[in-house]
Protein backbone atom coordinates (compact mmCIF):
# COMPACT_ATOMS: atom_id res chain seq x y z
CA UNK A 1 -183.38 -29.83 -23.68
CA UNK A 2 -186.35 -32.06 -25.15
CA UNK A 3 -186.08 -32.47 -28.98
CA UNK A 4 -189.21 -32.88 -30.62
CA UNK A 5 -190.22 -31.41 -33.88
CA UNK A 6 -193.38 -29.61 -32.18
CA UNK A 7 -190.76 -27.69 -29.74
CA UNK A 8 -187.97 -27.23 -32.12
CA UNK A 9 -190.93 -25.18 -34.41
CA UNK A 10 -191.89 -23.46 -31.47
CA UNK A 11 -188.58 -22.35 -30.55
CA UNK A 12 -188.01 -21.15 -34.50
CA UNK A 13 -191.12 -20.23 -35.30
CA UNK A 14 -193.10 -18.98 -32.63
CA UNK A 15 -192.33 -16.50 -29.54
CA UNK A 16 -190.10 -18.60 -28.33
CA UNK A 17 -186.45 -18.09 -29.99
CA UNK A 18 -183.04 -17.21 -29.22
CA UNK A 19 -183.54 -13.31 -27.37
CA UNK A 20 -181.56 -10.08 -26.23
CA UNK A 21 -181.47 -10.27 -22.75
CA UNK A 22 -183.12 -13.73 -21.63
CA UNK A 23 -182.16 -17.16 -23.19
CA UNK A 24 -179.10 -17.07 -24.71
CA UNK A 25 -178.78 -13.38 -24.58
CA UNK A 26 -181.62 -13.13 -21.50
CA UNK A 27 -184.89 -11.19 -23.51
CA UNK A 28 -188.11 -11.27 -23.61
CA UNK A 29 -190.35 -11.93 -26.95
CA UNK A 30 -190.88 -8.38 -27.32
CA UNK A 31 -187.02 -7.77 -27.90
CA UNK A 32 -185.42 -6.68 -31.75
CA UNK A 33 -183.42 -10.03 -31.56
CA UNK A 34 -186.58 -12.05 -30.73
CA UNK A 35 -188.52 -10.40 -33.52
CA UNK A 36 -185.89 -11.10 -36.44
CA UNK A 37 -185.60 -14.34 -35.21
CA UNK A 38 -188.88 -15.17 -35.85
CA UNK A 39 -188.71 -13.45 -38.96
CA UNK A 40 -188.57 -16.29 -41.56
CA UNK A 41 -190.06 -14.60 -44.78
CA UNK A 42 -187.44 -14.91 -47.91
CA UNK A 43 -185.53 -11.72 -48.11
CA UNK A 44 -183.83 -9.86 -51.07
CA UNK A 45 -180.42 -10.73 -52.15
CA UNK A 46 -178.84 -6.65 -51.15
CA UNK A 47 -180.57 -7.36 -47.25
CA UNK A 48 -178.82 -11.31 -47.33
CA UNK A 49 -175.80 -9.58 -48.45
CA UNK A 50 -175.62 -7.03 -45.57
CA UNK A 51 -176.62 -9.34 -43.15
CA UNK A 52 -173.51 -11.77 -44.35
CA UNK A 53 -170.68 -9.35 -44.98
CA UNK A 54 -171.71 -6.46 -42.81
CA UNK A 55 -173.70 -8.39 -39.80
CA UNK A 56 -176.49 -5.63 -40.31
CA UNK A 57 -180.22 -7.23 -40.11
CA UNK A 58 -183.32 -5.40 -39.64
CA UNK A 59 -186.68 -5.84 -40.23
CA UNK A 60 -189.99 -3.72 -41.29
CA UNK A 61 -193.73 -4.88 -40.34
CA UNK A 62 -197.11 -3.24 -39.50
CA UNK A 63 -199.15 -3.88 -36.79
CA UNK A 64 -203.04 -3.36 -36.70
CA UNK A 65 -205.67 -4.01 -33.96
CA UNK A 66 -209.68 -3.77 -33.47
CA UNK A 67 -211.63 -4.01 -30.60
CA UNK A 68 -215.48 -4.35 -30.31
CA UNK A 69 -217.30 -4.35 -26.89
CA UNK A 70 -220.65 -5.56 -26.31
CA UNK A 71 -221.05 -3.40 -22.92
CA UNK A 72 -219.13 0.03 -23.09
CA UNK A 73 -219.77 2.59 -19.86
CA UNK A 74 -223.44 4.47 -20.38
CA UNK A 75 -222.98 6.90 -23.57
CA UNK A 76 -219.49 5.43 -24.75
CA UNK A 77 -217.39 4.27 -27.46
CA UNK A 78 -217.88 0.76 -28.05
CA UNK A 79 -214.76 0.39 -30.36
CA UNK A 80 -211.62 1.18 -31.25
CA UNK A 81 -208.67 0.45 -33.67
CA UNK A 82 -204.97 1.74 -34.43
CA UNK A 83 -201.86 0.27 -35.81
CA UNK A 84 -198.29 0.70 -35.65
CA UNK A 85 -195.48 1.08 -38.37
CA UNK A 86 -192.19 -0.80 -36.65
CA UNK A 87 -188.74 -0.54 -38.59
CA UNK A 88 -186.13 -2.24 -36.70
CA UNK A 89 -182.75 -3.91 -36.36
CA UNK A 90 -179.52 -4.70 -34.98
CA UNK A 91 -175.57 -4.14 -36.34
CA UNK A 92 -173.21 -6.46 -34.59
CA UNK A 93 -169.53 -4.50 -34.77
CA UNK A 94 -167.06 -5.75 -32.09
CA UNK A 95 -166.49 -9.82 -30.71
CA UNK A 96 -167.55 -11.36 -33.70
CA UNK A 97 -164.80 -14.02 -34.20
CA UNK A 98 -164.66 -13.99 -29.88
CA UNK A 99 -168.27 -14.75 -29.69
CA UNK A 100 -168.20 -11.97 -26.90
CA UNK A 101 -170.50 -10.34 -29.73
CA UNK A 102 -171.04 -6.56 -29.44
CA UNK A 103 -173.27 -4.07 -31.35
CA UNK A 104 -175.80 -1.43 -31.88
CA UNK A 105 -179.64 -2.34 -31.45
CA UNK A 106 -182.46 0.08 -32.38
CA UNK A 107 -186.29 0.44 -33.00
CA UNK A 108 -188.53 3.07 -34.01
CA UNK A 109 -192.21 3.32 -34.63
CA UNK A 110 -195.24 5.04 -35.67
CA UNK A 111 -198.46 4.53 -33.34
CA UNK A 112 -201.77 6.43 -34.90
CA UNK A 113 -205.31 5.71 -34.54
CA UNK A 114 -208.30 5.00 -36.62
CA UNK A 115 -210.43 5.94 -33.76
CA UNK A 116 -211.76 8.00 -31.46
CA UNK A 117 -209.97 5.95 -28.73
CA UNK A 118 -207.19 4.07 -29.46
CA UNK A 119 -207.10 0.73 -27.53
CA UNK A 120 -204.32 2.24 -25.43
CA UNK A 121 -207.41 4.02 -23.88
CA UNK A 122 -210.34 2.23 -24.87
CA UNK A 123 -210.20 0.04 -21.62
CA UNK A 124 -209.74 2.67 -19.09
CA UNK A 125 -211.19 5.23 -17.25
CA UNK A 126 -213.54 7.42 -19.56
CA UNK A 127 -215.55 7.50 -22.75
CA UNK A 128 -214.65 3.03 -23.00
CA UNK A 129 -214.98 0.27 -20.80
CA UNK A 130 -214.37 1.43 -17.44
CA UNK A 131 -211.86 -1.23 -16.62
CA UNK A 132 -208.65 -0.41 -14.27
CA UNK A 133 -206.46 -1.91 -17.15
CA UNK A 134 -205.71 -2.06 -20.56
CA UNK A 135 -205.87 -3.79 -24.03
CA UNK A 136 -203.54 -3.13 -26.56
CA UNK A 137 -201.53 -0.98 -24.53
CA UNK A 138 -199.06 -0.87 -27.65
CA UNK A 139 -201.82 0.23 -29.69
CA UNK A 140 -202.31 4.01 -28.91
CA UNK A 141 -202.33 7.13 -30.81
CA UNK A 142 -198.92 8.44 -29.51
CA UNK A 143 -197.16 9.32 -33.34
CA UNK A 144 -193.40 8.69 -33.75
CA UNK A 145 -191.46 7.42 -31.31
CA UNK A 146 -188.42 5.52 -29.91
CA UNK A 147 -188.62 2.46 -28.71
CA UNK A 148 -185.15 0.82 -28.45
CA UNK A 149 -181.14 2.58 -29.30
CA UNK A 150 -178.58 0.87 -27.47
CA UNK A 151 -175.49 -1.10 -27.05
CA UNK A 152 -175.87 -4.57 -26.74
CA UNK A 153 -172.44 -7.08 -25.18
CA UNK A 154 -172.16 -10.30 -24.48
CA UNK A 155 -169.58 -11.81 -22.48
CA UNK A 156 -168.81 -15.06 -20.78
CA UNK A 157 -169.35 -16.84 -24.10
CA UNK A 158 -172.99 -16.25 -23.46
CA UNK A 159 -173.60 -16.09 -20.02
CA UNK A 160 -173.25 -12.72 -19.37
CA UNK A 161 -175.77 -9.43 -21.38
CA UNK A 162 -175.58 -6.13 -20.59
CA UNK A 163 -177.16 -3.24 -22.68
CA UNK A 164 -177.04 0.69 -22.10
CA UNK A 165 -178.62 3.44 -23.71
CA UNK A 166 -182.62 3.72 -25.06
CA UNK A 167 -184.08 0.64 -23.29
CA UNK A 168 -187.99 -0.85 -22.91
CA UNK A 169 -187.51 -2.32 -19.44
CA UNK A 170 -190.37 -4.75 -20.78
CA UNK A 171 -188.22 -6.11 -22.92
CA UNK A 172 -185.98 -7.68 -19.31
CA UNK A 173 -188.25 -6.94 -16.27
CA UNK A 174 -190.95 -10.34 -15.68
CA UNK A 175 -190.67 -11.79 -18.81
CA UNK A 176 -192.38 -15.13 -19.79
CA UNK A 177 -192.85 -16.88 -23.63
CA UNK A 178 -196.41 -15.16 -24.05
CA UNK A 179 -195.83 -11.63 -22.70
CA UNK A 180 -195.76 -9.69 -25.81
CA UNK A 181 -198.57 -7.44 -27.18
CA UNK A 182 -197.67 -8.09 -30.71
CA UNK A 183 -197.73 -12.12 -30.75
CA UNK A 184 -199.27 -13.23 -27.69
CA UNK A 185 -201.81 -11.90 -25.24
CA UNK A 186 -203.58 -8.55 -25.78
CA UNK A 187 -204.84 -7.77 -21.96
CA UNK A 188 -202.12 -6.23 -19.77
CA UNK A 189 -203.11 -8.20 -16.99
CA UNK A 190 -202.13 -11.25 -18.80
CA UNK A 191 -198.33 -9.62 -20.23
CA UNK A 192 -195.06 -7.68 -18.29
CA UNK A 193 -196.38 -7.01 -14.88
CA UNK A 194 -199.71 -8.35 -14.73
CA UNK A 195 -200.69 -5.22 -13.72
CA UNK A 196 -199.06 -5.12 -10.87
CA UNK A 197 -195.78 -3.60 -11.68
CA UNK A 198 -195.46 0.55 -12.42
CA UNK A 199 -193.58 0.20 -15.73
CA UNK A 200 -191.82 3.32 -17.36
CA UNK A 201 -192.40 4.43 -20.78
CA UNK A 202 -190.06 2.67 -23.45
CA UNK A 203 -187.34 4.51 -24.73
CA UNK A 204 -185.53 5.70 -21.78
CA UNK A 205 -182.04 5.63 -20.47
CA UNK A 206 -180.98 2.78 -18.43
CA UNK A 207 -178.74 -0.05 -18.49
CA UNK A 208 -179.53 -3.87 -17.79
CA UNK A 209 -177.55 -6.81 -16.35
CA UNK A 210 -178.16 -10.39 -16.94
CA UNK A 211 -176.30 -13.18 -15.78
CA UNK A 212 -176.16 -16.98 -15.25
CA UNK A 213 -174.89 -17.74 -12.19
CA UNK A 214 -174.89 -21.17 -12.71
CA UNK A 215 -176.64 -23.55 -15.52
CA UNK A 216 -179.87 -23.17 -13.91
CA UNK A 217 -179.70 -19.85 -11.89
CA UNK A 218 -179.72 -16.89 -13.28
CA UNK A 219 -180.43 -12.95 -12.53
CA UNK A 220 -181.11 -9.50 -14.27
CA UNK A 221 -180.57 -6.30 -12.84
CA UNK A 222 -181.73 -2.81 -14.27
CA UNK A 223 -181.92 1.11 -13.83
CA UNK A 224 -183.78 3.22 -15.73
CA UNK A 225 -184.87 6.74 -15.87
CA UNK A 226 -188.62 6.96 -14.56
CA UNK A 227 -189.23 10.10 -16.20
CA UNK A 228 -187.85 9.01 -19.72
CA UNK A 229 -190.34 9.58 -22.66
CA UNK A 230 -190.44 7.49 -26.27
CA UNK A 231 -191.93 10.61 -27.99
CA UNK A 232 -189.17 13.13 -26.50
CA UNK A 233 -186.19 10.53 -25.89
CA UNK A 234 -182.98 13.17 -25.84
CA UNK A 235 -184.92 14.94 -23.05
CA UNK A 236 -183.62 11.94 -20.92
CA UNK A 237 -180.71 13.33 -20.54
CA UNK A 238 -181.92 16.32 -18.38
CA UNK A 239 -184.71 14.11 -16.23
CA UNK A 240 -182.14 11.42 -15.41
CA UNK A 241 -179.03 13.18 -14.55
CA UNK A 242 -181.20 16.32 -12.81
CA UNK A 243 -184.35 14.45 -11.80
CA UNK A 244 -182.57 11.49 -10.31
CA UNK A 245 -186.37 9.46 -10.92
CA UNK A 246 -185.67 6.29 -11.14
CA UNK A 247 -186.80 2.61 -11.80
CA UNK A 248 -185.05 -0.42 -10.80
CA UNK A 249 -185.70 -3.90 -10.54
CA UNK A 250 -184.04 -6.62 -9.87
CA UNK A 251 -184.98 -10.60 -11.12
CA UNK A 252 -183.99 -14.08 -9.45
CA UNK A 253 -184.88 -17.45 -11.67
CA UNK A 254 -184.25 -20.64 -12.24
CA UNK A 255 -184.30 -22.11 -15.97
CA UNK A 256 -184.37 -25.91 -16.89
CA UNK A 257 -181.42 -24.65 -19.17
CA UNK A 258 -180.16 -21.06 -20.62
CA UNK A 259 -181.84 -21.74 -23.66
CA UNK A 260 -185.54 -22.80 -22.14
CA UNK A 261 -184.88 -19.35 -19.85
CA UNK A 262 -188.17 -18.02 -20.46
CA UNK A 263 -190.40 -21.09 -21.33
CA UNK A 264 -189.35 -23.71 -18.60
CA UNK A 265 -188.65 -21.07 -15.81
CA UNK A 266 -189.67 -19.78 -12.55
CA UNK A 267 -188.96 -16.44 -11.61
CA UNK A 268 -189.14 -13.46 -8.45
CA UNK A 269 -189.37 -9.93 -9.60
CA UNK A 270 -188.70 -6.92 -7.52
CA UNK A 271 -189.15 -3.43 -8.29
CA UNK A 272 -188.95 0.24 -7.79
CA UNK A 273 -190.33 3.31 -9.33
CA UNK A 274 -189.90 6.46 -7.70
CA UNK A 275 -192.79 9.04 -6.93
CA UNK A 276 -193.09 12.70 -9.09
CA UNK A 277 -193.46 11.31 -12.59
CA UNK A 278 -196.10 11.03 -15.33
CA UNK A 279 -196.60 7.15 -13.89
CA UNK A 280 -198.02 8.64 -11.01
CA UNK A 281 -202.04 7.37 -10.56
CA UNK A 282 -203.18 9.89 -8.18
CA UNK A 283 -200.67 11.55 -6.71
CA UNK A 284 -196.71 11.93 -6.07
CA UNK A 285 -195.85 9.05 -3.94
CA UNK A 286 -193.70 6.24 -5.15
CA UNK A 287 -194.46 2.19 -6.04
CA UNK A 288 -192.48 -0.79 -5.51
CA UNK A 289 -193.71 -4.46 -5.06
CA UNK A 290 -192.86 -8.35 -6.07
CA UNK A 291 -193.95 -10.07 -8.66
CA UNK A 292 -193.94 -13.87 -9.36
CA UNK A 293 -193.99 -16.16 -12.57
CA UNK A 294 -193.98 -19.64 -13.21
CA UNK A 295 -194.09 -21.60 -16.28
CA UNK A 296 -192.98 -25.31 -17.62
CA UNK A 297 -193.76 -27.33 -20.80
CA UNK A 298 -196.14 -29.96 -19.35
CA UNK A 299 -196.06 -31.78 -23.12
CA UNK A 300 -193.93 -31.28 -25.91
CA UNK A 301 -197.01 -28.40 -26.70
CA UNK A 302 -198.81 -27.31 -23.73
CA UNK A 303 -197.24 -24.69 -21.68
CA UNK A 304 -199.29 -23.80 -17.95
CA UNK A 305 -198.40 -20.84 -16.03
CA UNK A 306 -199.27 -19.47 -12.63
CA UNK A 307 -197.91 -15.76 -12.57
CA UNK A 308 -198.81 -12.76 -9.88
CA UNK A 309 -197.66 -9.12 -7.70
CA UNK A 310 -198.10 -7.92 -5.21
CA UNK A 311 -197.78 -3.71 -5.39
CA UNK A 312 -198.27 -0.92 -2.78
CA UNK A 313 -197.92 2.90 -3.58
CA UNK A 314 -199.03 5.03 -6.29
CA UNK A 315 -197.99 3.70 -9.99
CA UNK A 316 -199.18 0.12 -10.32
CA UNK A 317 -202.88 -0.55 -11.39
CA UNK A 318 -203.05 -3.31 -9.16
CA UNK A 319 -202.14 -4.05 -5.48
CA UNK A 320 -202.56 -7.54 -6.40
CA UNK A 321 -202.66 -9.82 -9.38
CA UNK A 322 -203.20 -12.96 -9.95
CA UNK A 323 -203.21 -15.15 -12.78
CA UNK A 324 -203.38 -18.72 -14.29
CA UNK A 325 -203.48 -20.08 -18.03
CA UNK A 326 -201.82 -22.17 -20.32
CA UNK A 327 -199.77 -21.69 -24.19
CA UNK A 328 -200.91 -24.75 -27.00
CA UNK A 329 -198.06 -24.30 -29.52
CA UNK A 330 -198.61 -25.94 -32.66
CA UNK A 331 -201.94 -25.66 -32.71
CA UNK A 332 -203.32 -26.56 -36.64
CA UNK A 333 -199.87 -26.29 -37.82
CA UNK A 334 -196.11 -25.38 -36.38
CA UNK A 335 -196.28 -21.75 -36.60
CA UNK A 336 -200.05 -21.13 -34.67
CA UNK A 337 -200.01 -20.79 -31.40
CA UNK A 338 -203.30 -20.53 -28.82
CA UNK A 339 -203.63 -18.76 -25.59
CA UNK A 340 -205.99 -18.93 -22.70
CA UNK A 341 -205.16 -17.59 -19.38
CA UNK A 342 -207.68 -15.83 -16.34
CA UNK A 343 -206.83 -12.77 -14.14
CA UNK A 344 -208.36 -11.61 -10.31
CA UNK A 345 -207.21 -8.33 -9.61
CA UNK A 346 -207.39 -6.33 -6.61
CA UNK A 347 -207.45 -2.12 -7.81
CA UNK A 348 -205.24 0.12 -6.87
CA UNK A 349 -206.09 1.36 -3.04
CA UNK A 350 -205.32 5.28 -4.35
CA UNK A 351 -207.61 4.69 -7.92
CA UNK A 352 -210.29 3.58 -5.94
CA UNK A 353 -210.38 6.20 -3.04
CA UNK A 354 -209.65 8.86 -6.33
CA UNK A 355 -212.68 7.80 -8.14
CA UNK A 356 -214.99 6.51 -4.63
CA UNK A 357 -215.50 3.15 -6.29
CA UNK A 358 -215.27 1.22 -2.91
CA UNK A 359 -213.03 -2.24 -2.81
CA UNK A 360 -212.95 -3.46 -6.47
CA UNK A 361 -212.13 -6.65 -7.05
CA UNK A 362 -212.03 -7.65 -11.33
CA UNK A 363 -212.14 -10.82 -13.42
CA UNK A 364 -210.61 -11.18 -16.68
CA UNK A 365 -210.12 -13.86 -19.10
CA UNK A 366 -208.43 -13.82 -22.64
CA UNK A 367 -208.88 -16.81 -25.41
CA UNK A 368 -206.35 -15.82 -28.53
CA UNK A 369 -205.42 -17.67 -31.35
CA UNK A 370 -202.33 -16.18 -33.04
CA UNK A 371 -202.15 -17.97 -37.42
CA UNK A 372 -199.54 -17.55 -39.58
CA UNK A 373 -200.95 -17.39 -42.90
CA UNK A 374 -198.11 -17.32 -44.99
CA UNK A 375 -194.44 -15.91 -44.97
CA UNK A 376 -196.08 -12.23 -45.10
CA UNK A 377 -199.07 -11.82 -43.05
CA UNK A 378 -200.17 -13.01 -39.16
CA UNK A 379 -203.83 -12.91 -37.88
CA UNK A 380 -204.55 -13.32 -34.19
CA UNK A 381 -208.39 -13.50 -33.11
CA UNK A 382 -209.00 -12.51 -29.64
CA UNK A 383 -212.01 -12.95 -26.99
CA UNK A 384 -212.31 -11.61 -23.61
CA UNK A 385 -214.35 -11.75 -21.21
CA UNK A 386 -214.31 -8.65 -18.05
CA UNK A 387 -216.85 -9.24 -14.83
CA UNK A 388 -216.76 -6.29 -12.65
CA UNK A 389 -215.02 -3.50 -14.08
CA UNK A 390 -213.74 -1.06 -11.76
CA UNK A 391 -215.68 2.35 -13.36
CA UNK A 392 -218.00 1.06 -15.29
CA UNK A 393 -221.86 0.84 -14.28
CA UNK A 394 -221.99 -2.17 -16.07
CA UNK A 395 -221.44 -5.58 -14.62
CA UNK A 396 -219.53 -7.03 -17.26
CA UNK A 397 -218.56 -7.07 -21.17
CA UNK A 398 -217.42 -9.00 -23.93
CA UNK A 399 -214.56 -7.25 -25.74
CA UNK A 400 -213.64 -9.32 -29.48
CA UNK A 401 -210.58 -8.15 -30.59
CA UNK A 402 -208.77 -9.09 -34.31
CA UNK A 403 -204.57 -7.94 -34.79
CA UNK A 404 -202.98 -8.13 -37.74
CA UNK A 405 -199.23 -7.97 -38.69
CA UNK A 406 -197.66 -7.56 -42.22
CA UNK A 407 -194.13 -8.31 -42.66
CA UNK A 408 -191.75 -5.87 -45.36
C-alpha cells in the first residue's frame, strides 16, 4: 500500500476508510462503519466512555440538498429541496478479544421535503426535468424509515463478512470510493448501478457474503427480498417467505490489497431482480444484467474510473450505461475532495415504448466539490449538465445543486 500523507488523509478523512462489507470488512462508503469512521468531530466524555467499555458507537447528522434547473419540462417545477435526519450506529458483542468481531449494526432516518418535489422526483418523469434518472435519490419525501438492522461477523481474521437481517444492498452490490449520495456524487448515473442495475428499496431482509479468496481476489454474494420496504420493514417477513421475490447478485474483483478494495479495484457485477414488485417500470417482467467498474489511484490524489451495465427486462432505467471520470482527493486541504465524471445512457427499451419517446439516448455530466468546513459542518457544491433528456421537450438543462451535512 503507498504511504503518502495525501492518501493516508484520504483513507481517514474522506470516503475512503476502513468499511462493513468491502475493505477490511468489504463495504461501500455508504455503510454505518464507513460513516463513523469518517466521523472525526470531538465527542463527549459519556459517548468515549461507551464506545471504550461497552464497544457501542453511533453517530447523529443531518443531511440537506437543493436543486435549481435552468430548463424544467414546459409548466414545471424548476426546484426542489429536502433533507434527512440519520441516527446511526453499531454495538460490537461477541469476538472481541478473537478479532472474529461480531455485533449489531443499525440505521434509521427521517426523509421530508421542503418542496413540492423532492429531488427523489425532481429528475423524473412529471412536473421536473424529464430525465430517465435521478438526483438525490436519497433525498425524497418518504418520512421515517429503516435503513440498516443487522448482524454483522467477521471471520478469517478479516477475510471473511457476512451480515443478515435489514440490509441496503447498496451498501455491497457495485461499490466504488465515490458511490455515495451523501459524500460523493449526486446523479444516480454516476453512484451504485449507474443506472443500470434494478436496486431494491433499503431496509429489507437479506444476507450478504464477502470473501477474499486470495490477497487480491475477492467476491460478495447476496439475497435479498425484492419486495422489502424501508417505510414498512416487519412486513418483510410475509413478502419474503410468501412472495419468494427476490434479488441477488453476485460480485468478482480484484483489489491491489484488502485494504485499497474499493479505491484500487476492478470489479464484475451480476444481478437479479425478479418481476411482480413495486421496482417494476412498466410492467411485471423481471431484470437482470452485468455491470462493470474500474478504478486505480493514478497519483497519490487523482483517482480515474471507467464504470458501466449492461441491463435487459423491466426494473433498470438503463439498458446500458456508460461512464468515465476521475476523484482529486485533497483538493485545497486533506479533507475536500472533487468529482467530475460523464454518463451516455441508453433508456430503458419498456420506458420508452411506455411513454412513445422513440430510441433515447442521454448525456450527463456532474462537477462536485465536497469541503469540510470544520469538525461540524460539510458543504458540497454541485453542477450538472443533462443533453437530451428522455421526456422532456427541452434539449437540455443545467441543474446547480448545494448539500449540506451537520454532524451531532
Amino acid at each position: 500500500m503507498k504511504a503518502s500523507i495525501p492518501r493516508l488523509s484520504l483513507l481517514a478523512l474522506s470516503v475512503v476508510t476502513s468499511s462493513a462489507l468491502y475493505a477490511a470488512n468489504f463495504g461501500s462508503p455508504n455503510t454505518v462503519g464507513n460513516t463513523l469512521a469518517e466521523t472525526k468531530h470531538e465527542k463527549e466524555s459519556w459517548r468515549e466512555a461507551l464506545e471504550q467499555e461497552h464497544n457501542l458507537t453511533f453517530g447523529l447528522d443531518y443531511q440537506a440538498l437543493g436543486l435549481s434547473a435552468t430548463d424544467p419540462v414546459t409548466g414545471g417545477n424548476d426546484s426542489a429541496s429536502s433533507g434527512v435526519a440519520r441516527f446511526y450506529g453499531n454495538w460490537n458483542l461477541v469476538g472481541l478479544e478473537s478479532g472474529n468481531v461480531g455485533g449489531l449494526v443499525w440505521k434509521v432516518e427521517h426523509r421530508h421535503s421542503y418542496s413540492e418535489l423532492a429531488p427523489k422526483e425532481f429528475a423524473f418523469i412529471g412536473d421536473g426535468l424529464g430525465y430517465a434518472g435521478m438526483i438525490g435519490s436519497a433525498y425524497s419525501d418518504q418520512g421515517m424509515r429503516l435503513t440498516n438492522l443487522y448482524w454483522k461477523q467477521t471471520l478469517n481474521g478479516g477475510k471473511t463478512t457476512f451480515i443478515a437481517g435489514f440490509l441496503d444492498t447498496s451498501d455491497y452490490v457495485d461499490a466504488y470510493a465515490l458511490a455515495s449520495p451523501w459524500t460523493g456524487f449526486t446523479n444516480l448515473a454516476f453512484s451504485t448501478g449507474g443506472g443500470a442495475i434494478g436496486l431494491p428499496d433499503d431496509g429489507i431482509l437479506g444476507l450478504a457474503v464477502g470473501h477474499m479468496l486470495t490477497d487480491n481476489i475477492y467476491m460478495i454474494a447476496g439475497v435479498a427480498d425484492g419486495k422489502g420496504r424501508s417505510d414498512k420493514p416487519f412486513d418483510g417477513f410475509d413478502t419474503l417467505f410468501n412472495d419468494h421475490k427476490l434479488f441477488t447478485s453476485f460480485e468478482l474483483g480484484w483489489a491491489a490489497s484488502q485494504d485499497q478494495i474499493y479505491t484500487d479495484n476492478v470489479h464484475i457485477t451480476a444481478w437479479h431482480l425478479d418481476g411482480g414488485t413495486q421496482h417494476n417500470l412498466t410492467n411485471r417482467e423481471s431484470g437482470q444484467g452485468i455491470n462493470f467498474s474500474a478504478s486505480y489511484f493514478a497519483t497519490e490524489q487523482l483517482m480515474p474510473f471507467v464504470r458501466g451495465g449492461f441491463s435487459e427486462g423491466d426494473v433498470a432505467l438503463y439498458d446500458r450505461s456508460l461512464t468515465v471520470g476521475v476523484g482529486y482527493f485533497g483538493l485545497g486541504k486533506p479533507t475536500n475532495n472533487l468529482g467530475f465524471a460523464v454518463n451516455w445512457s441508453h433508456v430503458n427499451d419498456n420506458l420508452e415504448q411506455a411513454y412513445g419517446v422513440g430510441d433515447s439516448e442521454q448525456f450527463t455530466a456532474e462537477l462536485y466539490y465536497n469541503m469540510q468546513l470544520n469538525e461540524y459542518i460539510q458543504i458540497t457544491p454541485d453542477i450538472q449538465y443533462i443533453k437530451d433528456p428522455a421526456f422532456s421537450n427541452k434539449s437540455s438543462t443545467w441543474v446547480m445543486g448545494l448539500r449540506a451535512r451537520i454532524l451531532i
